[in-house]
PDB file of N, CA and C in Angstrom:
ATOM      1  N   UNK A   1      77.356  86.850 128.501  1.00  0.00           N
ATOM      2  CA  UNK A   1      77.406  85.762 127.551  1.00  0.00           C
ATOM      3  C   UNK A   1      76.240  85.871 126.556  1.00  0.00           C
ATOM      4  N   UNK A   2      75.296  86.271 126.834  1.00  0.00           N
ATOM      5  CA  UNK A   2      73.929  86.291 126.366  1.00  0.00           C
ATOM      6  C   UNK A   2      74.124  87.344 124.990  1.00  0.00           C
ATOM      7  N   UNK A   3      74.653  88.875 125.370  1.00  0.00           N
ATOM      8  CA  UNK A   3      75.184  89.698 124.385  1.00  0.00           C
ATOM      9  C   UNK A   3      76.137  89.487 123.893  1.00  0.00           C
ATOM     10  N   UNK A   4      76.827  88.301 123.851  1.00  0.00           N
ATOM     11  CA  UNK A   4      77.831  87.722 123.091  1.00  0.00           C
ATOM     12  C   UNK A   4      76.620  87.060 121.998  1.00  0.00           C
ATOM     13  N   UNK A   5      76.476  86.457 122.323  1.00  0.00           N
ATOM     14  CA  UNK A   5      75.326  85.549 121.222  1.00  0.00           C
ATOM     15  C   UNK A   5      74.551  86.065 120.569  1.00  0.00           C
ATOM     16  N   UNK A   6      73.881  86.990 120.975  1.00  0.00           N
ATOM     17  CA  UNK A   6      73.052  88.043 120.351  1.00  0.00           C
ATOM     18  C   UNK A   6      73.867  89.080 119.309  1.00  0.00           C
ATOM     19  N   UNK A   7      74.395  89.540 119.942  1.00  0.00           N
ATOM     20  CA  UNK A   7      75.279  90.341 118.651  1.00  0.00           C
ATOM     21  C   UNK A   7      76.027  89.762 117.811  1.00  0.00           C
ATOM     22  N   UNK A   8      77.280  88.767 117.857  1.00  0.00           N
ATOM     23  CA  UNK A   8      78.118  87.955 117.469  1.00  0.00           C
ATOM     24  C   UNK A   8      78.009  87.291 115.900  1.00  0.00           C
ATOM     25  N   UNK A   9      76.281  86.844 115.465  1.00  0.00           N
ATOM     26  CA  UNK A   9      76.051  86.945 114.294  1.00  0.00           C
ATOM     27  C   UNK A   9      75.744  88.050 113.255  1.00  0.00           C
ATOM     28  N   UNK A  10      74.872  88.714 113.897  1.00  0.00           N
ATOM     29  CA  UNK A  10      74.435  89.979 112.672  1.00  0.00           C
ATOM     30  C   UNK A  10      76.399  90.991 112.821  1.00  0.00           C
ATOM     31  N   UNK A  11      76.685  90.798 113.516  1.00  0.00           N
ATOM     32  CA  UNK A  11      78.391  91.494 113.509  1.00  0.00           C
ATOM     33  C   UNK A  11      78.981  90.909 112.880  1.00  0.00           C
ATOM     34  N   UNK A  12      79.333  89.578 112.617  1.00  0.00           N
ATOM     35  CA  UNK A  12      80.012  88.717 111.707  1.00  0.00           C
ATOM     36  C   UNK A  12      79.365  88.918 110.476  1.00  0.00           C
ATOM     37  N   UNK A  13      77.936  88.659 110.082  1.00  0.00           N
ATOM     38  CA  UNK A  13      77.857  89.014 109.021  1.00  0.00           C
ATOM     39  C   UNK A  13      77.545  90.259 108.142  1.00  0.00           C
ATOM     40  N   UNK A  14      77.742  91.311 108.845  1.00  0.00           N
ATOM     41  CA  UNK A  14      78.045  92.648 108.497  1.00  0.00           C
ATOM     42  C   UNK A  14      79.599  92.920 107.976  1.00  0.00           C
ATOM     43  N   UNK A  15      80.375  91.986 109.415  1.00  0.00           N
ATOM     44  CA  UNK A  15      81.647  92.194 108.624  1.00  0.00           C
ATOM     45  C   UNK A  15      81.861  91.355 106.902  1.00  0.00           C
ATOM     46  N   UNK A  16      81.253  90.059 106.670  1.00  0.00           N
ATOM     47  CA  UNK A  16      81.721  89.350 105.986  1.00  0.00           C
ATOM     48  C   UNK A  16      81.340  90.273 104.605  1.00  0.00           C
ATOM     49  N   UNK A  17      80.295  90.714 104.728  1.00  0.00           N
ATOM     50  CA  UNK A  17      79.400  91.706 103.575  1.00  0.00           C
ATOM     51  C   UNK A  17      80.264  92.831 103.339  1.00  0.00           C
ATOM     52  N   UNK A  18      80.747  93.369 104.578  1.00  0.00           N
ATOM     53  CA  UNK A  18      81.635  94.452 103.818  1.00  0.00           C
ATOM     54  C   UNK A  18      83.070  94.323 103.227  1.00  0.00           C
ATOM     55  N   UNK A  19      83.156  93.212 103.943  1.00  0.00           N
ATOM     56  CA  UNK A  19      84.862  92.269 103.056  1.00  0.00           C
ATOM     57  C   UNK A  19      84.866  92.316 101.436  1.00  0.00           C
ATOM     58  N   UNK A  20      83.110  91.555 101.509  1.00  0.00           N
ATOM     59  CA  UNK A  20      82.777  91.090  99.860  1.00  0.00           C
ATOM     60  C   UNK A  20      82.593  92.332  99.203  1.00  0.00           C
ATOM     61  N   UNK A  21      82.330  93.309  99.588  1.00  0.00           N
ATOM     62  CA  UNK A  21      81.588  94.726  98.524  1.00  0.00           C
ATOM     63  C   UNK A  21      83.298  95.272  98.506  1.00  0.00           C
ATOM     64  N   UNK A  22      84.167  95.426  99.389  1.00  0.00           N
ATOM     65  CA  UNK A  22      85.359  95.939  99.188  1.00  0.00           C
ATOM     66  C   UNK A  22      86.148  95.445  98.407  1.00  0.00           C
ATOM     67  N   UNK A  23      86.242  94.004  98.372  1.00  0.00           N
ATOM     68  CA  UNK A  23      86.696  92.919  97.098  1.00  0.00           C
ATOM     69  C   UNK A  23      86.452  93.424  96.076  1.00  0.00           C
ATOM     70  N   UNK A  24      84.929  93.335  95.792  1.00  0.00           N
ATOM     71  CA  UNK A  24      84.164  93.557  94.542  1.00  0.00           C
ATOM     72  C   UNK A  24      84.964  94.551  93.854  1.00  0.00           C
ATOM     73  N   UNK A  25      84.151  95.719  94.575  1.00  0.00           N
ATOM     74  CA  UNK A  25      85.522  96.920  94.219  1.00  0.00           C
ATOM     75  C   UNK A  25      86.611  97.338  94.031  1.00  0.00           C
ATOM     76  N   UNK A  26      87.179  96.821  94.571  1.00  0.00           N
ATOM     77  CA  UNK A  26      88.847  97.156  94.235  1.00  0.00           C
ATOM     78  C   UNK A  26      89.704  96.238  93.612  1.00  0.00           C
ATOM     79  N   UNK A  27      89.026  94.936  93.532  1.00  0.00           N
ATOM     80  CA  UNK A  27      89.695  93.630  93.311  1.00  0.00           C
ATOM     81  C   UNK A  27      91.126  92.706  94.078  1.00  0.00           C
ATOM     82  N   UNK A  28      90.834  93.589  95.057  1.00  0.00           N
ATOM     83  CA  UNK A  28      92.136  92.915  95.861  1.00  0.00           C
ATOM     84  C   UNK A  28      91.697  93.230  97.549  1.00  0.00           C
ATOM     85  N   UNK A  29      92.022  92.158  98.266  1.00  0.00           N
ATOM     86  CA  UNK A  29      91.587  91.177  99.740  1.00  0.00           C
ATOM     87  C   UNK A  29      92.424  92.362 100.401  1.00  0.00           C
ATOM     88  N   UNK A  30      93.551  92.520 100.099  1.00  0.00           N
ATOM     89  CA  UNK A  30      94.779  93.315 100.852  1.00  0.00           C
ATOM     90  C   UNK A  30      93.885  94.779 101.074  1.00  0.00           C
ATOM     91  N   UNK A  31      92.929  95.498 100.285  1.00  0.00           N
ATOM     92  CA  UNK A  31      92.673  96.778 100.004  1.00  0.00           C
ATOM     93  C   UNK A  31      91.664  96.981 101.556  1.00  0.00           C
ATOM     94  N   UNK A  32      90.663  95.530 102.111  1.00  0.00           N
ATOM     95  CA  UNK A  32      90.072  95.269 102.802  1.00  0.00           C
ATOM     96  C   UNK A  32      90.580  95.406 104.234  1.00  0.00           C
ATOM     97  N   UNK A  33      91.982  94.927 104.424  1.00  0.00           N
ATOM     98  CA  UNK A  33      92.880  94.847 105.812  1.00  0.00           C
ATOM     99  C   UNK A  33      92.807  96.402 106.119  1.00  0.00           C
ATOM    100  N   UNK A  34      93.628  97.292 104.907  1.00  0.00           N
ATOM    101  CA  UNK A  34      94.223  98.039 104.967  1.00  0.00           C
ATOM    102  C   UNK A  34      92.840  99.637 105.295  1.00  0.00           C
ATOM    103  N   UNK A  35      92.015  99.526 104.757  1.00  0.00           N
ATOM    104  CA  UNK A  35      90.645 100.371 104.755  1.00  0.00           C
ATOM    105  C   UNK A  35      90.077  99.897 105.991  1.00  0.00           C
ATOM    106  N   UNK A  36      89.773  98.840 106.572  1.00  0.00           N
ATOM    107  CA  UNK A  36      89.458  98.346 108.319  1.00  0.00           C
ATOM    108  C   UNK A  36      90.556  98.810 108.805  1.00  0.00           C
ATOM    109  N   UNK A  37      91.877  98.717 108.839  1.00  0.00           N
ATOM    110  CA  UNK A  37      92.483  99.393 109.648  1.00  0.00           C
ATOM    111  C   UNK A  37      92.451 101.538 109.846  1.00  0.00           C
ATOM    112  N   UNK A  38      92.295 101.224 108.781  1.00  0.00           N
ATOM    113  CA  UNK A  38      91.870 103.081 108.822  1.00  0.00           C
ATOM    114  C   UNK A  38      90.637 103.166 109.709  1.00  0.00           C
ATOM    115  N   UNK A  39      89.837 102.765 109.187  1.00  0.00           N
ATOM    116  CA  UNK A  39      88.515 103.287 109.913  1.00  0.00           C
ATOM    117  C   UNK A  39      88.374 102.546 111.416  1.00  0.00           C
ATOM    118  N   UNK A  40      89.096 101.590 111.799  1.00  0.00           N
ATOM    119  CA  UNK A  40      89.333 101.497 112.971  1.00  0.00           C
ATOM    120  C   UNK A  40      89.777 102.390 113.710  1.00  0.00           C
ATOM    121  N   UNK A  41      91.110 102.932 113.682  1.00  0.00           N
ATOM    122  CA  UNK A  41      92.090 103.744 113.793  1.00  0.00           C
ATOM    123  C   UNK A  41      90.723 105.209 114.304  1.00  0.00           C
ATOM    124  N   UNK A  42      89.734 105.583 113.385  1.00  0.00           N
ATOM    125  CA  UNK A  42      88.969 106.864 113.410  1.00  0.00           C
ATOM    126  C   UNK A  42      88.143 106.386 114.531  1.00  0.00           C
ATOM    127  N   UNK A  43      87.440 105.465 114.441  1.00  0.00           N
ATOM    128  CA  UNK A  43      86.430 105.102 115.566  1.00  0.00           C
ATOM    129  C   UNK A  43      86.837 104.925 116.860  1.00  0.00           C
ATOM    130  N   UNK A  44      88.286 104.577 117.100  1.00  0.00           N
ATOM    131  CA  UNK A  44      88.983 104.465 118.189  1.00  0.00           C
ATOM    132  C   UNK A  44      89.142 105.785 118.652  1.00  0.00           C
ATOM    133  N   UNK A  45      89.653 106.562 118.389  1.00  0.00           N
ATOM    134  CA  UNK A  45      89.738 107.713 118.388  1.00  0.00           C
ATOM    135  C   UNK A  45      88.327 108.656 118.606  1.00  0.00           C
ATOM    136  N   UNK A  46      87.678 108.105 118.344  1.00  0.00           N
ATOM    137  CA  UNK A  46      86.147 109.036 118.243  1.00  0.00           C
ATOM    138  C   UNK A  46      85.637 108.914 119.305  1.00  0.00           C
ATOM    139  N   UNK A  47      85.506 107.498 119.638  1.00  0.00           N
ATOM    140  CA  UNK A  47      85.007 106.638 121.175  1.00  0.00           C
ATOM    141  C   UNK A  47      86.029 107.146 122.427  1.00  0.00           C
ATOM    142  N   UNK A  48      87.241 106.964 122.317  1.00  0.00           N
ATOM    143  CA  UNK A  48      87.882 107.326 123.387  1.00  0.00           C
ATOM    144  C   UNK A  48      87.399 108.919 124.117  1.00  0.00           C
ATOM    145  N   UNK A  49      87.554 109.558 122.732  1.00  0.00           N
ATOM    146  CA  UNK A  49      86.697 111.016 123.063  1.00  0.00           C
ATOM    147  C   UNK A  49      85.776 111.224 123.607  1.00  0.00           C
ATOM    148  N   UNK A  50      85.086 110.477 123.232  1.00  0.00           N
ATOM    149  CA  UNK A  50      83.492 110.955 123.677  1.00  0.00           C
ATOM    150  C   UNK A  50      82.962 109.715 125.058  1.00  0.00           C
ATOM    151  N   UNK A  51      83.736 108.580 124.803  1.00  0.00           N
ATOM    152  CA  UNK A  51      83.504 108.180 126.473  1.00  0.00           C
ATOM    153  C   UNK A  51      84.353 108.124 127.530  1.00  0.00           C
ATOM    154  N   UNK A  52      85.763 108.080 127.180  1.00  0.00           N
ATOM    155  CA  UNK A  52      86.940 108.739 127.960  1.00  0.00           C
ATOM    156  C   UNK A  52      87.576 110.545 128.562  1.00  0.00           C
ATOM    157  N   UNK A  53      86.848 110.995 126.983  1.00  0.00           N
ATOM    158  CA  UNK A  53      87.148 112.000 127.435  1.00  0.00           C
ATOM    159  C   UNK A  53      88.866 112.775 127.131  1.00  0.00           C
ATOM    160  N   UNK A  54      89.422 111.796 126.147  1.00  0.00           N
ATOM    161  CA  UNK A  54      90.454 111.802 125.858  1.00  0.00           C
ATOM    162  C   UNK A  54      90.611 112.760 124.729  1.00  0.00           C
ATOM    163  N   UNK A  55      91.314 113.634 124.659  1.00  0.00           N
ATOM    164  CA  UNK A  55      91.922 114.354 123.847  1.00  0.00           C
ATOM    165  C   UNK A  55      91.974 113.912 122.423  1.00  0.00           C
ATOM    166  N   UNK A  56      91.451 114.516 121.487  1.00  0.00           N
ATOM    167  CA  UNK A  56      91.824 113.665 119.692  1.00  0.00           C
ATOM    168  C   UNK A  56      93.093 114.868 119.668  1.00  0.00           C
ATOM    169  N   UNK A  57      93.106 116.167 120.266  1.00  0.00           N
ATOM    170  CA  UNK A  57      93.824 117.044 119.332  1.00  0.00           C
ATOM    171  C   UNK A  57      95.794 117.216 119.982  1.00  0.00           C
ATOM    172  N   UNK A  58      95.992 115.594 120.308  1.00  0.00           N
ATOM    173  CA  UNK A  58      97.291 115.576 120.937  1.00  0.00           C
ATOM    174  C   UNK A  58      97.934 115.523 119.492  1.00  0.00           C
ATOM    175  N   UNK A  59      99.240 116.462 119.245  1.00  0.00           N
ATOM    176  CA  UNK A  59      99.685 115.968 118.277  1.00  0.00           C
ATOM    177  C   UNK A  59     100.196 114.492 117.136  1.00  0.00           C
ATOM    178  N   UNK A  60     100.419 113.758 118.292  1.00  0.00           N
ATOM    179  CA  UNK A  60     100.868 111.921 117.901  1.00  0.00           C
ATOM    180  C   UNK A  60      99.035 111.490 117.043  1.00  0.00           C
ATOM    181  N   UNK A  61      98.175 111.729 117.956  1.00  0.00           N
ATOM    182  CA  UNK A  61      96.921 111.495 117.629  1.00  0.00           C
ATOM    183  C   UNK A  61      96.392 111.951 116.451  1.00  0.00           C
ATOM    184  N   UNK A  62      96.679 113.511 116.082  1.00  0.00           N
ATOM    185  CA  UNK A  62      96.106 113.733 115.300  1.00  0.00           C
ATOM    186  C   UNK A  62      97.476 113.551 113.870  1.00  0.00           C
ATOM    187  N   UNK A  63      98.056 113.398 113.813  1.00  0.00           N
ATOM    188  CA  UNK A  63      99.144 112.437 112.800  1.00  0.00           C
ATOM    189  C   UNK A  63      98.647 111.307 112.580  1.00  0.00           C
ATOM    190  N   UNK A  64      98.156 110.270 113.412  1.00  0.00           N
ATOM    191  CA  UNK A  64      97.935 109.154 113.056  1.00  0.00           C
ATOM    192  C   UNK A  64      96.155 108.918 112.422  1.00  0.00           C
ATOM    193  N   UNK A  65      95.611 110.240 112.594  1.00  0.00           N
ATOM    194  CA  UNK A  65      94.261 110.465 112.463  1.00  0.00           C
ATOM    195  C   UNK A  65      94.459 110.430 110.679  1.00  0.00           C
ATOM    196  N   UNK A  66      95.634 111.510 110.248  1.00  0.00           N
ATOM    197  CA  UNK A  66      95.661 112.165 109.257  1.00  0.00           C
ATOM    198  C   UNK A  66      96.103 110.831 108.456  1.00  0.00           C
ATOM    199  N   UNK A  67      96.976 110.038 108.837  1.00  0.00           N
ATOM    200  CA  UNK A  67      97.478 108.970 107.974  1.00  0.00           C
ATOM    201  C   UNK A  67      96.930 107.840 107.710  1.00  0.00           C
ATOM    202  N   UNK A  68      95.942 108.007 108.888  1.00  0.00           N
ATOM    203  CA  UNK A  68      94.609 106.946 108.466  1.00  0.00           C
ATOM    204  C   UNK A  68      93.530 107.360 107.203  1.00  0.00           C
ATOM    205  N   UNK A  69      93.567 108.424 107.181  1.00  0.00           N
ATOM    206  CA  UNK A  69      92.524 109.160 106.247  1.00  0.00           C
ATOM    207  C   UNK A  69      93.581 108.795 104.692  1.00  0.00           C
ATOM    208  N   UNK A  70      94.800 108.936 104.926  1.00  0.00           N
ATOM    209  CA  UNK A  70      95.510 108.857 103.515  1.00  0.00           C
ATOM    210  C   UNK A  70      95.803 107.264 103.242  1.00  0.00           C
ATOM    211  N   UNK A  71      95.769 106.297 104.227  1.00  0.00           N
ATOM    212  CA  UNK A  71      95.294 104.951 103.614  1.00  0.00           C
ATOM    213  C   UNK A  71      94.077 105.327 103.033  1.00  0.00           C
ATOM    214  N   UNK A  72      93.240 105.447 103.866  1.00  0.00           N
ATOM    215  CA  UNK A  72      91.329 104.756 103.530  1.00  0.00           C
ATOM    216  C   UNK A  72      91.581 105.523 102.019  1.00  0.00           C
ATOM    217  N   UNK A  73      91.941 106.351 102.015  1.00  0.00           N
ATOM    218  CA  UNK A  73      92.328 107.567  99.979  1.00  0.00           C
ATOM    219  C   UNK A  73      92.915 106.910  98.930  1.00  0.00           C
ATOM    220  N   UNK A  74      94.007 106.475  99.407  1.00  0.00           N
ATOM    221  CA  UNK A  74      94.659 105.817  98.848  1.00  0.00           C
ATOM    222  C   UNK A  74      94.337 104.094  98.721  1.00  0.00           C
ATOM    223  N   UNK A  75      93.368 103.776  99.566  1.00  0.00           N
ATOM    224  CA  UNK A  75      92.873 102.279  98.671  1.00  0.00           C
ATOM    225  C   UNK A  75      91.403 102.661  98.241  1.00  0.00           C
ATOM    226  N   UNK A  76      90.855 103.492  98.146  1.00  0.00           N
ATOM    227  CA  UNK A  76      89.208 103.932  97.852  1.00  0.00           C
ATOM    228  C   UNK A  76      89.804 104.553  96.342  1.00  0.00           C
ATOM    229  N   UNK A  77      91.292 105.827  96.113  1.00  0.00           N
ATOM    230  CA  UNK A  77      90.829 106.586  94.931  1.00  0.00           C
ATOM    231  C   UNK A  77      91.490 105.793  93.788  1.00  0.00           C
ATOM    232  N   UNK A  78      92.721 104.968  94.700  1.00  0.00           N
ATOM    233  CA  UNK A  78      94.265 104.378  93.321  1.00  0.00           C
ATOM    234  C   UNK A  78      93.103 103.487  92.723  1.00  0.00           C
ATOM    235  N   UNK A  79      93.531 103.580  91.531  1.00  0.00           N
ATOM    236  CA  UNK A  79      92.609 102.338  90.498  1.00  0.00           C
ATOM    237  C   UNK A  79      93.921 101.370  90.041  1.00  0.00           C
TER     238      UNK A  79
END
């Protein structure tokens, strides 16, 4: 409970900061969902690896690796 409380703010407001700079930039809320879901998608994948021990190079995995990378592209390059 204690590391709930302790982390819970500076995490919230890290997220809220990077909501606002992604806004800023792109001008649209939707660009924000869609770029957190990518880089979720990578970190999940990164972590499972390295503390599970799980395979990144299963084919399903690394498809969904690749299509995460072509969101996060596609809301970072489209103007």
């Amino acid at each position: 409970m204690l590391s709930n409380i302790i982390f819970a703010v500076p995490m919230g407001l890290c997220f809220w900061y990077a909501i606002r700079h992604i806004v800023d930039a792109t001008g649209l809320l939707w660009s924000s969902k869609l770029i957190g879901f990518g880089v979720s998608n990578m970190v999940f994948a990164i972590l499972t690896y390295a503390l599970l021990k799980e395979s990144i190079l299963v084919p399903k995995t690394m498809v969904c690796l690749v299509l995460s990378v072509a969101i996060i592209t596609i809301q970072v390059m489209w103007k």
